[in-house]
Protein backbone atom coordinates (compact mmCIF):
# COMPACT_ATOMS: atom_id res chain seq x y z
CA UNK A 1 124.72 127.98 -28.71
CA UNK A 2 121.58 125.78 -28.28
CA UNK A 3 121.86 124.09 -25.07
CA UNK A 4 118.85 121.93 -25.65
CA UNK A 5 120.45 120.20 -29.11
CA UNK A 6 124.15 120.34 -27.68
CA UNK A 7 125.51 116.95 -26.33
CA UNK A 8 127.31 118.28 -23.80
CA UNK A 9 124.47 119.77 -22.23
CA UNK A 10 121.60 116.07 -21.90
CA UNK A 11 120.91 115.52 -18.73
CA UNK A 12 122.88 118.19 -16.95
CA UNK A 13 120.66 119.48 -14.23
CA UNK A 14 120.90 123.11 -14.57
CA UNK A 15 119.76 122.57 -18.24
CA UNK A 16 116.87 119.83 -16.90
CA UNK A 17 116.31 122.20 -13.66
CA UNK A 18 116.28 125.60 -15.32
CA UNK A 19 115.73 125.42 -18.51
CA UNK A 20 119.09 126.73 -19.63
CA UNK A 21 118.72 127.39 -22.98
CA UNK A 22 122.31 129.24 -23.38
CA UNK A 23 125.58 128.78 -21.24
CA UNK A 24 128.56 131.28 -22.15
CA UNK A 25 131.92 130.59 -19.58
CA UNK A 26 135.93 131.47 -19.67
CA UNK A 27 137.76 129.66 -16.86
CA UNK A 28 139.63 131.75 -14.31
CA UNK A 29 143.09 130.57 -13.95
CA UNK A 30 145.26 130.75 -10.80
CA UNK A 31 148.78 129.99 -12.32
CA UNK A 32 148.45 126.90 -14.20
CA UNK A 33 145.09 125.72 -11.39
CA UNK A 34 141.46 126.81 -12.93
CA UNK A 35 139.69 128.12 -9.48
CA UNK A 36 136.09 129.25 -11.15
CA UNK A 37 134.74 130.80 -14.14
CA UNK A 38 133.48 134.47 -15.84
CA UNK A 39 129.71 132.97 -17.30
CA UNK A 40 127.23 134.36 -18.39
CA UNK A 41 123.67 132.01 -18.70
CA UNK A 42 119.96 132.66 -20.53
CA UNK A 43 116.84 130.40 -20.58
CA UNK A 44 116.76 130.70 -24.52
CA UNK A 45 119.36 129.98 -27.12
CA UNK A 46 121.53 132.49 -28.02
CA UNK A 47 125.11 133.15 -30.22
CA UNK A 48 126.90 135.49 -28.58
CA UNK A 49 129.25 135.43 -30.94
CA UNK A 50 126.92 137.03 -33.50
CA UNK A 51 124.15 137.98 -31.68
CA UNK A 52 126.37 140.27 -28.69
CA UNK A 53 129.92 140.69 -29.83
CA UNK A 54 130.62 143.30 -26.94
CA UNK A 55 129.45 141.23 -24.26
CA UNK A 56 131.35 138.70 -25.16
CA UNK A 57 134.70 140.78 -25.33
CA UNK A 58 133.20 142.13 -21.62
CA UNK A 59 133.23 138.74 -20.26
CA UNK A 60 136.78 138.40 -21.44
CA UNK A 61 138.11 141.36 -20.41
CA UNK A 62 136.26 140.83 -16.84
CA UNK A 63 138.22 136.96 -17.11
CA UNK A 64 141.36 138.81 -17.71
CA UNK A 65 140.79 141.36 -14.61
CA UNK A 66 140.25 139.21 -12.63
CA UNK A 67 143.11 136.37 -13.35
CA UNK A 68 145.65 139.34 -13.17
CA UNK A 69 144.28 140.61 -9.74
CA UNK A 70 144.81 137.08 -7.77
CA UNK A 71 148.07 137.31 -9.04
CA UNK A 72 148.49 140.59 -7.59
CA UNK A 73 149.33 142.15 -10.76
């Protein structure tokens, strides 16, 4: 993902402040409540998809982990 050409991404000011050239996040879920997120953030574009298949199944495995210990599980 390109921050720079995304629309999502114009004007936000981590991407005007730091430059953020990729953004990568999972929600963590608390029941049915999102309380934070599993991200992972670079200063150039990048497809994680393609570029870093295992990192992205890291992140959400880590996502996972962590939903499943608030719930005590």
């Amino acid at each position: 993902m390109d921050a720079s050409i995304d629309p999502q991404w114009q004007g936000n000011e981590d991407w005007v402040k730091f430059g953020l050239g990729t953004y990568l996040g999972f929600p963590l879920f608390y029941g049915d409540q999102v309380v934070g997120t599993v991200c992972a953030l670079h200063d150039k574009p990048y497809d994680f998809y393609q570029g870093d298949p295992a990192a992205y199944e890291q992140l959400t495995k880590l996502k996972q982990q962590l939903e499943q210990s608030m719930l005590g599980d």
